[in-house]
Protein backbone atom coordinates (compact mmCIF):
# COMPACT_ATOMS: atom_id res chain seq x y z
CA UNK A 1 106.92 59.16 121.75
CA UNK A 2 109.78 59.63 123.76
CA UNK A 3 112.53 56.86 123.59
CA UNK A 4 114.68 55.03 126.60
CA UNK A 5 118.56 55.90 126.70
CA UNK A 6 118.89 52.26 125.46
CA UNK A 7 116.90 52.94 122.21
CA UNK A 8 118.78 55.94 121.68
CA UNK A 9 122.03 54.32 121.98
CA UNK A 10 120.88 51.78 119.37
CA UNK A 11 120.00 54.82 116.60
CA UNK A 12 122.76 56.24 117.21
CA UNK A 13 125.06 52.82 117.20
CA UNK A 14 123.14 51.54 114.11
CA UNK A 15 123.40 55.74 112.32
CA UNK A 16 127.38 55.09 112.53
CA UNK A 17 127.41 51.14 111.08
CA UNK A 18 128.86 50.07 114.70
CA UNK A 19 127.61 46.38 115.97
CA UNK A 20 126.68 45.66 119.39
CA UNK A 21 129.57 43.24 119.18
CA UNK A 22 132.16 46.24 118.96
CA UNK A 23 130.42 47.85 121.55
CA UNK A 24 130.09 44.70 123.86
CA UNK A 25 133.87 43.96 123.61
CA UNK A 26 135.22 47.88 124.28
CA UNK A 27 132.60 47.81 127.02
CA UNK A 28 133.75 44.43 128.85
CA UNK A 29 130.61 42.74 128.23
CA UNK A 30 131.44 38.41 128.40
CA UNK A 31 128.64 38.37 126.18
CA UNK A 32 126.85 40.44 123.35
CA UNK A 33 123.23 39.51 125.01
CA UNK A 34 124.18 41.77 128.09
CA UNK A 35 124.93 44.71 126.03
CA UNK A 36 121.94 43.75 124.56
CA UNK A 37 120.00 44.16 127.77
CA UNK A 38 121.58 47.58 128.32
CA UNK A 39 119.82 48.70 125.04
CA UNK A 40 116.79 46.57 125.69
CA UNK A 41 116.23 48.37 128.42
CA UNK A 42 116.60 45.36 130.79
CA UNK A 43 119.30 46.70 132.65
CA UNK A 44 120.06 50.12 134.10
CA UNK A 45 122.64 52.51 132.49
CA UNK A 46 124.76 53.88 135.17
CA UNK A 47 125.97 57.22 134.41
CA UNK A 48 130.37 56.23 134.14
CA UNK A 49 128.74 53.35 131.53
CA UNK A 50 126.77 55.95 129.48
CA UNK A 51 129.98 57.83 129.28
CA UNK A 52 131.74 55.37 127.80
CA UNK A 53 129.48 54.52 125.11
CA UNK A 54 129.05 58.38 124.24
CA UNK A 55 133.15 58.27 123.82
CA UNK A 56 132.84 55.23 122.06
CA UNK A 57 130.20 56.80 119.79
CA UNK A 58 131.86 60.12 119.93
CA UNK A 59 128.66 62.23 121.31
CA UNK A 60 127.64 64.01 124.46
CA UNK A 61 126.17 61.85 126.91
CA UNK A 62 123.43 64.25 127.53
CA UNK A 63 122.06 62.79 124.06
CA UNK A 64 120.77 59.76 125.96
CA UNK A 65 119.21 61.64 128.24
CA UNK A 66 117.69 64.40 126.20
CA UNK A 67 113.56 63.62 125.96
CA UNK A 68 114.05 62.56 129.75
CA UNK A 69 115.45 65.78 130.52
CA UNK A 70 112.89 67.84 128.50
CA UNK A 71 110.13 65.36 129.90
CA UNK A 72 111.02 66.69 133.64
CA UNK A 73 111.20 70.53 132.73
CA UNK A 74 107.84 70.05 131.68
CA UNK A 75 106.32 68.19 134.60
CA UNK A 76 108.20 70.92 136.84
């Protein structure tokens, strides 16, 4: 089954013991509930945010794209 940005975000957030309060703060969320929306899938992930949770995670942004990306070579 392939998985949303969002839900790969989470594994990899929850794989390195970071909270979604760390992440909601360094990201300039007011809340924790709209970072939680971001992983939810309830709102979009532009492309400058995804960057800045793949430096905050230290990965390649491509990561949280990856079964999208394989998903359109195949359709193609």
């Amino acid at each position: 089954m392939n998985q949303s940005p969002g839900q790969v975000i989470r594994e990899i957030r929850k794989s390195k013991g970071i909270t979604a309060t760390f992440m909601a703060k360094k990201l300039g969320y007011k809340a924790v509930s709209s970072y939680f929306r971001l992983e939810n899938g309830e709102s979009a992930i532009t492309l400058e945010k995804a960057k800045q949770i793949a430096d905050l995670l230290n990965v390649d942004v491509s990561n949280f794209f990856a079964s999208d990306l394989r998903d359109m070579r195949k359709r193609a």
